[in-house]
PDB file of N, CA and C in Angstrom:
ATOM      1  N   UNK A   1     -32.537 278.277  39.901  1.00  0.00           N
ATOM      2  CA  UNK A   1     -32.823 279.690  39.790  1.00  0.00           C
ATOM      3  C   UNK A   1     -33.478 280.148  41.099  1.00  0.00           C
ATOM      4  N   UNK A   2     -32.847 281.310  42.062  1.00  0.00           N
ATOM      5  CA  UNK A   2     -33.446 281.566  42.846  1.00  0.00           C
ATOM      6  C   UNK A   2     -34.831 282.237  42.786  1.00  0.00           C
ATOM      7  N   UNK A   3     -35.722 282.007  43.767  1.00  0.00           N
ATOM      8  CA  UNK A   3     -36.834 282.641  43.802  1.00  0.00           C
ATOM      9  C   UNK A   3     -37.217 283.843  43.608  1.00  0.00           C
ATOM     10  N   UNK A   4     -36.416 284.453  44.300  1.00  0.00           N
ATOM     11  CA  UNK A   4     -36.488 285.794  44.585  1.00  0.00           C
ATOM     12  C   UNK A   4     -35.944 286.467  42.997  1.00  0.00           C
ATOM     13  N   UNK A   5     -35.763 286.195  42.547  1.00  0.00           N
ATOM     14  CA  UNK A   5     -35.192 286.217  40.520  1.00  0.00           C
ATOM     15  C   UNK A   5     -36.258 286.467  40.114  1.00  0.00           C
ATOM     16  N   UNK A   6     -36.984 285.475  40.452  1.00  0.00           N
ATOM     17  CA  UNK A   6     -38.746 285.081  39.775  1.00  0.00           C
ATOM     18  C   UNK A   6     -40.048 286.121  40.367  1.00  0.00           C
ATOM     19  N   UNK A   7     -39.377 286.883  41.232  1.00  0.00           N
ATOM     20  CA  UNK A   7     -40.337 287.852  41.964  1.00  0.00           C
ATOM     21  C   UNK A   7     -40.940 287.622  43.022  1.00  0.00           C
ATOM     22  N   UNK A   8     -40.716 286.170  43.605  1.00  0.00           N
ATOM     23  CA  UNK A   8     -41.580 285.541  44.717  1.00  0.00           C
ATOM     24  C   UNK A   8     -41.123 286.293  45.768  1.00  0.00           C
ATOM     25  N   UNK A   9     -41.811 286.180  47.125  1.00  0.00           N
ATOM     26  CA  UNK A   9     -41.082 287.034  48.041  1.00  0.00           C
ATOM     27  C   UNK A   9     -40.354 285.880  49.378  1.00  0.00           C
ATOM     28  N   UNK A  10     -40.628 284.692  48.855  1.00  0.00           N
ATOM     29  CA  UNK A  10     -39.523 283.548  49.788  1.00  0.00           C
ATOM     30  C   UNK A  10     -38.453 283.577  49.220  1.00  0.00           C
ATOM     31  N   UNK A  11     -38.069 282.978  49.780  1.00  0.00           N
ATOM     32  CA  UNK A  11     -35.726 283.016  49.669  1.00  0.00           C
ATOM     33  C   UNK A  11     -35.584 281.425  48.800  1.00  0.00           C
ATOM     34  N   UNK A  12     -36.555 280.873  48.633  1.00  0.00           N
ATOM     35  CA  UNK A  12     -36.050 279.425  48.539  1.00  0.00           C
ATOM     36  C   UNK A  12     -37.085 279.177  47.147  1.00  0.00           C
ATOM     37  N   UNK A  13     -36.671 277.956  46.449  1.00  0.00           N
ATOM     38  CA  UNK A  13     -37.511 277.981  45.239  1.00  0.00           C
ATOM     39  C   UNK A  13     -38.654 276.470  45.625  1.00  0.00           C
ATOM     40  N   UNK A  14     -38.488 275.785  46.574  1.00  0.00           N
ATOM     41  CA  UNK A  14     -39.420 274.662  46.645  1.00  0.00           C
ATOM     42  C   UNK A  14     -39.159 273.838  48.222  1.00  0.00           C
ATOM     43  N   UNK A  15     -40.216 274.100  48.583  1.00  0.00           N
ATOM     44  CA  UNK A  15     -40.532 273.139  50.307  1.00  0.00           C
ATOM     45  C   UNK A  15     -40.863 271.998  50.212  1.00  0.00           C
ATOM     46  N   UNK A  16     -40.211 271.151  50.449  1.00  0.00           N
ATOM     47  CA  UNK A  16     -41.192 269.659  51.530  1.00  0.00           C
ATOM     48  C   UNK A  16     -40.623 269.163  52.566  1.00  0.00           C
ATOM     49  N   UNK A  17     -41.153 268.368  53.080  1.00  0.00           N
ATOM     50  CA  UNK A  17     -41.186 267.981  54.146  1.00  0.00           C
ATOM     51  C   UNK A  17     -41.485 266.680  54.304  1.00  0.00           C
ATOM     52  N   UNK A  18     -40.981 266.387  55.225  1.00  0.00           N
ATOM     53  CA  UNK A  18     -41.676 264.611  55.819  1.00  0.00           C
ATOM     54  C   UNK A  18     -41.464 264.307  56.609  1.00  0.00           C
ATOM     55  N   UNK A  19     -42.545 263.840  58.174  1.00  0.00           N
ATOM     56  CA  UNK A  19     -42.443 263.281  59.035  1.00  0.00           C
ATOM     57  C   UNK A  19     -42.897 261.780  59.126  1.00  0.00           C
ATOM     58  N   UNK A  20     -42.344 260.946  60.252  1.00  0.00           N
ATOM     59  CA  UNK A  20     -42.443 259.951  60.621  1.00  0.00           C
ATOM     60  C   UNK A  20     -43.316 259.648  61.626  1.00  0.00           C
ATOM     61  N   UNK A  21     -44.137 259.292  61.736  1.00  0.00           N
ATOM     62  CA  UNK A  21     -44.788 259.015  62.822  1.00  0.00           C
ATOM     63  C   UNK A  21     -45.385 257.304  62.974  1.00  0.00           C
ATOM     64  N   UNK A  22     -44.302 256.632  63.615  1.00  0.00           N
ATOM     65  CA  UNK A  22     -44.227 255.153  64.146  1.00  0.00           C
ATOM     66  C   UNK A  22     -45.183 254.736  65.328  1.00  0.00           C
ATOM     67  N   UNK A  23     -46.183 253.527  64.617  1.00  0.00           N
ATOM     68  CA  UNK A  23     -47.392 253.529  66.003  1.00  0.00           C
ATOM     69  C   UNK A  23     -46.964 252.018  65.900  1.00  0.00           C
ATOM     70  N   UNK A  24     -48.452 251.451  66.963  1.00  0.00           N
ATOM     71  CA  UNK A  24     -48.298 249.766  67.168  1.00  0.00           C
ATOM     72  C   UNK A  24     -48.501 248.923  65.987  1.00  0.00           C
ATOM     73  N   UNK A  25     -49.141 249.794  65.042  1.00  0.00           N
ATOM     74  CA  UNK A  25     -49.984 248.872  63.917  1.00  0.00           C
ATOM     75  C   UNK A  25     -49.401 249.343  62.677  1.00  0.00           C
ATOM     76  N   UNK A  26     -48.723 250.307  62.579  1.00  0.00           N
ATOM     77  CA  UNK A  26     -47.982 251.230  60.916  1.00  0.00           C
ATOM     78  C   UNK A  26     -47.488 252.346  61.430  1.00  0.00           C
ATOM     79  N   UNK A  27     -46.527 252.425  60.551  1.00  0.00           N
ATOM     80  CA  UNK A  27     -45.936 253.566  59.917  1.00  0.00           C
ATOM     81  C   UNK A  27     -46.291 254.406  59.410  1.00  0.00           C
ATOM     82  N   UNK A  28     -46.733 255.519  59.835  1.00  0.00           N
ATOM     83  CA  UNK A  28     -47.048 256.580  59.005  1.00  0.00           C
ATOM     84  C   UNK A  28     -46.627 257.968  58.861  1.00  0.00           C
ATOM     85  N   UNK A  29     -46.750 258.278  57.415  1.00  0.00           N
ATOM     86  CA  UNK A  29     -45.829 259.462  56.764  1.00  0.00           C
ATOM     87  C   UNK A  29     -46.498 260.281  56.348  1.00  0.00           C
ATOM     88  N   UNK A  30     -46.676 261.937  56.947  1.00  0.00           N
ATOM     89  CA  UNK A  30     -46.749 263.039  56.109  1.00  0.00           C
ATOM     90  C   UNK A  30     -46.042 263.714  55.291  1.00  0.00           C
ATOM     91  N   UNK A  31     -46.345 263.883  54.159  1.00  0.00           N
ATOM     92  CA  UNK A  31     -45.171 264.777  53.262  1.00  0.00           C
ATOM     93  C   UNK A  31     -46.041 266.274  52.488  1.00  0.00           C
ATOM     94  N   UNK A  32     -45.462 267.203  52.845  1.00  0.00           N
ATOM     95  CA  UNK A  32     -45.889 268.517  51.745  1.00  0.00           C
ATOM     96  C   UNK A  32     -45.163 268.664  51.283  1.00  0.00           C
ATOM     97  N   UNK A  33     -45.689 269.518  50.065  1.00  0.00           N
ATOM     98  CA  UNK A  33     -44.565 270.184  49.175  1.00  0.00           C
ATOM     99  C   UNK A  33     -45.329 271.329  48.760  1.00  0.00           C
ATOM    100  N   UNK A  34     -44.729 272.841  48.848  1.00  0.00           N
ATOM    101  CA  UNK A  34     -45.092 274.220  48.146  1.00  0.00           C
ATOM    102  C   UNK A  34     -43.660 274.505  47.269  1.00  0.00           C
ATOM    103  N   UNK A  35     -44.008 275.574  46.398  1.00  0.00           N
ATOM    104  CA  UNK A  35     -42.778 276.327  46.027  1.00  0.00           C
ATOM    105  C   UNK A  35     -43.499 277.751  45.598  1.00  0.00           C
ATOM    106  N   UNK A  36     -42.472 278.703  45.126  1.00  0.00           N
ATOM    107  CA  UNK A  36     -42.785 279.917  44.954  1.00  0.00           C
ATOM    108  C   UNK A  36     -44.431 280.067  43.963  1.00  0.00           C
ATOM    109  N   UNK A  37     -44.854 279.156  43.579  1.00  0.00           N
ATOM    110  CA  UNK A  37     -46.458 279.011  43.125  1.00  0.00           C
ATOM    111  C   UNK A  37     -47.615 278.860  43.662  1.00  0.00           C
ATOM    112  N   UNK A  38     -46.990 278.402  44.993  1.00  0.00           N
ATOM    113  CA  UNK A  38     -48.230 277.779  45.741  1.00  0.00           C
ATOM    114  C   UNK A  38     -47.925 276.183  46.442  1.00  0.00           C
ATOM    115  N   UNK A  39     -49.089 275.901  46.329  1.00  0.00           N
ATOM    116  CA  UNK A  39     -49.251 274.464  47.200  1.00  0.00           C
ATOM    117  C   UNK A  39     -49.225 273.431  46.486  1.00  0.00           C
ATOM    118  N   UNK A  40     -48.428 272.644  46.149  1.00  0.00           N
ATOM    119  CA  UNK A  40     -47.846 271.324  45.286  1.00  0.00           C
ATOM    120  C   UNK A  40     -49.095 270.258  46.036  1.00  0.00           C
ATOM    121  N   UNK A  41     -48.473 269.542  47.003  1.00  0.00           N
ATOM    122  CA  UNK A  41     -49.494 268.402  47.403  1.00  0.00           C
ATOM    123  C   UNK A  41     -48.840 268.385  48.794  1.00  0.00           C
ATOM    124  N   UNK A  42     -49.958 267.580  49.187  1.00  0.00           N
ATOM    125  CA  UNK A  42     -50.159 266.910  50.766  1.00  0.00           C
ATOM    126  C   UNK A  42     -50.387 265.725  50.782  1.00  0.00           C
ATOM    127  N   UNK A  43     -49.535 264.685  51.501  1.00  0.00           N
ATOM    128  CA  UNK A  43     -49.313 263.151  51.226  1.00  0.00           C
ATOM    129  C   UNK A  43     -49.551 262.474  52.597  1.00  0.00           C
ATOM    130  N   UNK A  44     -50.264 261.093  52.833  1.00  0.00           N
ATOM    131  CA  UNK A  44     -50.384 260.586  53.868  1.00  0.00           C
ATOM    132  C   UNK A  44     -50.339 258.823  53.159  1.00  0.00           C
ATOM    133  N   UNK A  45     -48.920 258.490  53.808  1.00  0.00           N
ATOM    134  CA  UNK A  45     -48.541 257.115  53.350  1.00  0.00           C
ATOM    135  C   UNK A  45     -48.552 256.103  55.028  1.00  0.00           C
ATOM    136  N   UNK A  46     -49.284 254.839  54.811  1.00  0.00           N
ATOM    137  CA  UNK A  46     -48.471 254.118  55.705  1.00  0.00           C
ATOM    138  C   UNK A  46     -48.380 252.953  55.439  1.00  0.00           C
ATOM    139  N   UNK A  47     -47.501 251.742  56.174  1.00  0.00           N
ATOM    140  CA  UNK A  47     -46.828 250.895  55.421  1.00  0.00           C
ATOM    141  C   UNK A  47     -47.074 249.654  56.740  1.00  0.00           C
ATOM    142  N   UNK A  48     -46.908 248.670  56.202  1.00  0.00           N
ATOM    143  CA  UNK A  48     -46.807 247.362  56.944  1.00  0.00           C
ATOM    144  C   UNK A  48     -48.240 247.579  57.940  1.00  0.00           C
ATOM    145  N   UNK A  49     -49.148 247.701  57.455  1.00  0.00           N
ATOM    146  CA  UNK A  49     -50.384 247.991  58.391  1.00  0.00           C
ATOM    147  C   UNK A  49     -51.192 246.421  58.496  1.00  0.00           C
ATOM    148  N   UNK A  50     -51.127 246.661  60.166  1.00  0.00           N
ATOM    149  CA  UNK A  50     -51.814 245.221  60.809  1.00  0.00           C
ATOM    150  C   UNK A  50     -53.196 245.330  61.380  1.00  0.00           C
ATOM    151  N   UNK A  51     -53.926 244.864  60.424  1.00  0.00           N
ATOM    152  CA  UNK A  51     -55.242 245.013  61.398  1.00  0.00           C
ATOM    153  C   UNK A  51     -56.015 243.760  61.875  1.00  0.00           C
ATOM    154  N   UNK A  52     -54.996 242.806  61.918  1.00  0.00           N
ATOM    155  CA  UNK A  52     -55.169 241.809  62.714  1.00  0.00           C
ATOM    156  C   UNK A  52     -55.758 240.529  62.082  1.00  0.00           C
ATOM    157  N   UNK A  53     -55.515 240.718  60.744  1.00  0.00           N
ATOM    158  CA  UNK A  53     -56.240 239.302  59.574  1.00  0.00           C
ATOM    159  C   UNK A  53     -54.968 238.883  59.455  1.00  0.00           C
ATOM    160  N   UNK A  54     -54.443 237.849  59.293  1.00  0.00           N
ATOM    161  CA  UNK A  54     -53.428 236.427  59.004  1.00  0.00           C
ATOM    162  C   UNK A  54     -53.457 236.397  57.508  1.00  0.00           C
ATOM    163  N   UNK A  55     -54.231 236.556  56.761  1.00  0.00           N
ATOM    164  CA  UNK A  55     -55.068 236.618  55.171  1.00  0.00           C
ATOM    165  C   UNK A  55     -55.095 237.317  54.728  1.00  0.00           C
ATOM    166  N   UNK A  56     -54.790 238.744  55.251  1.00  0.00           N
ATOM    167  CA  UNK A  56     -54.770 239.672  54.532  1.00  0.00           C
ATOM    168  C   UNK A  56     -53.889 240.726  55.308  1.00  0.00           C
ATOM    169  N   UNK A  57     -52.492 240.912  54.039  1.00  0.00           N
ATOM    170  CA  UNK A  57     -51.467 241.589  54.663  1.00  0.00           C
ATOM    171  C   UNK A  57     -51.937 243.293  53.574  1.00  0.00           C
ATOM    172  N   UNK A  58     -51.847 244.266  54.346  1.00  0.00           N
ATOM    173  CA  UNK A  58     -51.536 245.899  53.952  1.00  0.00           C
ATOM    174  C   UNK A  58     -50.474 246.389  53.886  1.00  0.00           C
ATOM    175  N   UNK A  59     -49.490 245.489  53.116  1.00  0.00           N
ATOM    176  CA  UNK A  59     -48.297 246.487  52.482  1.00  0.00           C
ATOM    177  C   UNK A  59     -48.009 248.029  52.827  1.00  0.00           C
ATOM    178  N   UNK A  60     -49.521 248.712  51.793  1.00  0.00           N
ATOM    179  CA  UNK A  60     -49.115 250.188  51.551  1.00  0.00           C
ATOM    180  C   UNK A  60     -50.751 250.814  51.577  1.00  0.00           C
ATOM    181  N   UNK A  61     -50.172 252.009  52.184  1.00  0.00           N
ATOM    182  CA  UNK A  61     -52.067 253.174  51.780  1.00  0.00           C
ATOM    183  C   UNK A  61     -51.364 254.517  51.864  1.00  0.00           C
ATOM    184  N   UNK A  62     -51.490 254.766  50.360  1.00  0.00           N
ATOM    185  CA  UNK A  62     -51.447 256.459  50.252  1.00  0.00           C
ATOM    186  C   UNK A  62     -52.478 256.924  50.109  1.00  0.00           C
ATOM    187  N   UNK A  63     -52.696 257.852  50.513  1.00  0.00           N
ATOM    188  CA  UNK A  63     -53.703 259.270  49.842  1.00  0.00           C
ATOM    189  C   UNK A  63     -52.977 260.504  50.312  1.00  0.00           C
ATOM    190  N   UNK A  64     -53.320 261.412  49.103  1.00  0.00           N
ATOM    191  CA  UNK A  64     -52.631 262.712  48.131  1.00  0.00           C
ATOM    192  C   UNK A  64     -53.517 263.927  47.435  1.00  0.00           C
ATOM    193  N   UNK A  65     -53.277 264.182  48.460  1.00  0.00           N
ATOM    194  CA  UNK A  65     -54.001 265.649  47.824  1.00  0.00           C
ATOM    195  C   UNK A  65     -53.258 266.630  47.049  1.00  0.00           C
ATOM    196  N   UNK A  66     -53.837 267.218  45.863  1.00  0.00           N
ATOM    197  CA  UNK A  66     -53.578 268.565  45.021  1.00  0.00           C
ATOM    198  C   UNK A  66     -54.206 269.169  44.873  1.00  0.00           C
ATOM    199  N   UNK A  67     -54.020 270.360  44.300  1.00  0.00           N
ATOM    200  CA  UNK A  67     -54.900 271.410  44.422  1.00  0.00           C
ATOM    201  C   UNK A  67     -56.195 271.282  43.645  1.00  0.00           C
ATOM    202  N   UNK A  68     -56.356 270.344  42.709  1.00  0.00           N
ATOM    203  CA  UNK A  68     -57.693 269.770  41.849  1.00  0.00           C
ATOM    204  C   UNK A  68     -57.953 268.609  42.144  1.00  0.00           C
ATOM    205  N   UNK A  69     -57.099 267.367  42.754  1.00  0.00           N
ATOM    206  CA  UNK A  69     -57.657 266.003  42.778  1.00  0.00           C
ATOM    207  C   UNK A  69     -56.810 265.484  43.548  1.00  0.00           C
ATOM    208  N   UNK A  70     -57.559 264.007  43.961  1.00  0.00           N
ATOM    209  CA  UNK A  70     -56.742 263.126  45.065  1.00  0.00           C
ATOM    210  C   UNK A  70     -56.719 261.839  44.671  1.00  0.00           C
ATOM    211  N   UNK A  71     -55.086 261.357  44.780  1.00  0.00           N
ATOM    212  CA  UNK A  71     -55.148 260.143  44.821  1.00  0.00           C
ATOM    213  C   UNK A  71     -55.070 258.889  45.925  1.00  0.00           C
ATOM    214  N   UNK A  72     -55.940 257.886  45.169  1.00  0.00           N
ATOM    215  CA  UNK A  72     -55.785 256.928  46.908  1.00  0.00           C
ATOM    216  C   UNK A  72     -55.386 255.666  45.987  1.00  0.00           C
ATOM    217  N   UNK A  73     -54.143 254.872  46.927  1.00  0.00           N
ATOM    218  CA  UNK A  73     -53.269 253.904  46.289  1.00  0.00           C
ATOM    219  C   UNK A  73     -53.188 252.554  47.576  1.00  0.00           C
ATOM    220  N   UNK A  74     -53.675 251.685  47.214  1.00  0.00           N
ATOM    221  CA  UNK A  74     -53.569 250.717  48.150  1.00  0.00           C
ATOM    222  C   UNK A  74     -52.534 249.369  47.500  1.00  0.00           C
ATOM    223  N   UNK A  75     -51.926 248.903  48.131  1.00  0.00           N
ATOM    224  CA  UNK A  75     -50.966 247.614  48.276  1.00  0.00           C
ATOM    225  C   UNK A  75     -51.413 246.556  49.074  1.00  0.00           C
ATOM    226  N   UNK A  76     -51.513 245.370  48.871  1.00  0.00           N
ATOM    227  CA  UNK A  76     -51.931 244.282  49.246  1.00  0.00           C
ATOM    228  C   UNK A  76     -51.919 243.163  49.374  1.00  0.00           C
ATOM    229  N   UNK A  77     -51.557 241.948  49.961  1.00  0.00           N
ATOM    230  CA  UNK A  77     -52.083 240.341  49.330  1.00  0.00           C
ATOM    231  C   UNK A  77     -53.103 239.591  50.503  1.00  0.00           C
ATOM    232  N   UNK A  78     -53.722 238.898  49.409  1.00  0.00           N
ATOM    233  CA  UNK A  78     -54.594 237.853  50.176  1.00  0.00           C
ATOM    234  C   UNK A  78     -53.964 236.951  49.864  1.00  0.00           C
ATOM    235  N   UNK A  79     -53.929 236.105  51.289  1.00  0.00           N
ATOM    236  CA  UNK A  79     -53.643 234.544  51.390  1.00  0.00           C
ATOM    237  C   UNK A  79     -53.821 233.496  51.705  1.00  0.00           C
ATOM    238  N   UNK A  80     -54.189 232.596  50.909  1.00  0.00           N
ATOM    239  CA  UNK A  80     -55.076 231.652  51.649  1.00  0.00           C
ATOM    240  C   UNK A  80     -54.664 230.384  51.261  1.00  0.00           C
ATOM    241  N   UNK A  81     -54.797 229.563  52.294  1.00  0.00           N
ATOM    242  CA  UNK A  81     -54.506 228.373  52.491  1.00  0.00           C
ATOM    243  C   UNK A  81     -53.372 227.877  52.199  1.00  0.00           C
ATOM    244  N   UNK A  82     -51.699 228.689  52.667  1.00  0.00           N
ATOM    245  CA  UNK A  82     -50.495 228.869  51.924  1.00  0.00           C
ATOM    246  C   UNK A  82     -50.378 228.365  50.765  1.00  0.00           C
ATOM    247  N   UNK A  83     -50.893 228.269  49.705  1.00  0.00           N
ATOM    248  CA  UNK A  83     -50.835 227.962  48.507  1.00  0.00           C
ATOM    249  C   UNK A  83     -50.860 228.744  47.337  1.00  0.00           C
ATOM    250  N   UNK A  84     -52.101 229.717  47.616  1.00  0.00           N
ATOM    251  CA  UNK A  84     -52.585 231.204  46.644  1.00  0.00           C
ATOM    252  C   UNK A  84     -52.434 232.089  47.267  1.00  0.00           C
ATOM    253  N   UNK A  85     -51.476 232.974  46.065  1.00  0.00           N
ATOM    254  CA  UNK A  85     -51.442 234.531  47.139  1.00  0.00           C
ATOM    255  C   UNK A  85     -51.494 235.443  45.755  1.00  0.00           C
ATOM    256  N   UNK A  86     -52.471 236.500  46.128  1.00  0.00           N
ATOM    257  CA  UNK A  86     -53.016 237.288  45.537  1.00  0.00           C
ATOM    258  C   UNK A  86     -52.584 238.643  45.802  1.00  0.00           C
ATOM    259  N   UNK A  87     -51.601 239.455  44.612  1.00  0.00           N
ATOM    260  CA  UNK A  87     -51.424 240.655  45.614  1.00  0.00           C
ATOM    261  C   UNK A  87     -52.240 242.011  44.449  1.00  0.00           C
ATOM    262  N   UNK A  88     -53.063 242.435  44.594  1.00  0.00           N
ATOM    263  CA  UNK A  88     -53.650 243.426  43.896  1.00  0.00           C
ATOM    264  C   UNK A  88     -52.856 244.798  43.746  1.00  0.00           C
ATOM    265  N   UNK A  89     -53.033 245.948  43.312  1.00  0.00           N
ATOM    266  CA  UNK A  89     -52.476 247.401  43.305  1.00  0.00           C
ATOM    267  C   UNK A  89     -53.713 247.866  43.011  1.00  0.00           C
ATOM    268  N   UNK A  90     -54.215 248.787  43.780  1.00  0.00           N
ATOM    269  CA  UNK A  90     -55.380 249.423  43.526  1.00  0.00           C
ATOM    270  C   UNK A  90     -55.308 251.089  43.255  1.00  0.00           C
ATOM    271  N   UNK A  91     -55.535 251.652  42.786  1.00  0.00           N
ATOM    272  CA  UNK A  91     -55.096 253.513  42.754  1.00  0.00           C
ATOM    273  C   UNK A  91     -56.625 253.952  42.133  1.00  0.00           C
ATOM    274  N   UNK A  92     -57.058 255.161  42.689  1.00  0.00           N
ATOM    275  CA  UNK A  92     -58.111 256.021  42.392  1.00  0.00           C
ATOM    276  C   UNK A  92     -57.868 257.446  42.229  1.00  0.00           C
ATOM    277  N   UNK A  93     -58.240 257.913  41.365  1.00  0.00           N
ATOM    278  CA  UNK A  93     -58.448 259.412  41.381  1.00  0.00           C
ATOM    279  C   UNK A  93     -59.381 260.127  40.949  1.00  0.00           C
ATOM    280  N   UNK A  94     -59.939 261.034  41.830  1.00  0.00           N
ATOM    281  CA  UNK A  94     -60.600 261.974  42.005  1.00  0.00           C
ATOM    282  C   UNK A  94     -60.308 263.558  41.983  1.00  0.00           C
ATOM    283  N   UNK A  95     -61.468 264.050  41.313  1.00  0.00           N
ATOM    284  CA  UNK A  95     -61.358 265.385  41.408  1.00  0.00           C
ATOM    285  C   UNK A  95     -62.357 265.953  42.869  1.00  0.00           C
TER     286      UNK A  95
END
């Protein structure tokens, strides 16, 4: 259903976006999203992050903002002594 149906005064019914931005140590991703309501969320993901431990690999780190609360999501394993590997999922939210 177009927007402009709904009374909004944009042409389009929903925005996002996502950039890439590739460094020495991660990957990292902005994403928004609005539509004819307002402001959906604002996203900051990055991936394969090295901060220089052998023992401890960073998969993933989001944090996410909405218009009432934020979430923060971490990915992980510890490893030690190639034998045990531990991979946690951690997520928080806040208002």
């Amino acid at each position: 259903m177009p927007v402009a149906f709904l009374g909004c005064d944009v042409v389009f019914t929903r925005f996002s976006g996502i950039a890439e931005i590739p460094t020495s140590c991660a990957d990292i991703y902005v994403g928004i999203m609005f539509d004819c309501e307002g402001f959906d969320f604002l996203s900051f993901f990055a991936e394969d992050i090295d901060i220089g431990l052998d023992w401890l690999k960073i998969y993933g780190l989001s944090i996410t903002y909405y218009v009432d609360e934020k979430d923060l999501a971490s990915w992980f394993q510890i490893v030690t002594a190639d034998t045990v590997c531990v991979t946690p999922y951690l997520t928080v939210v806040g208002r």
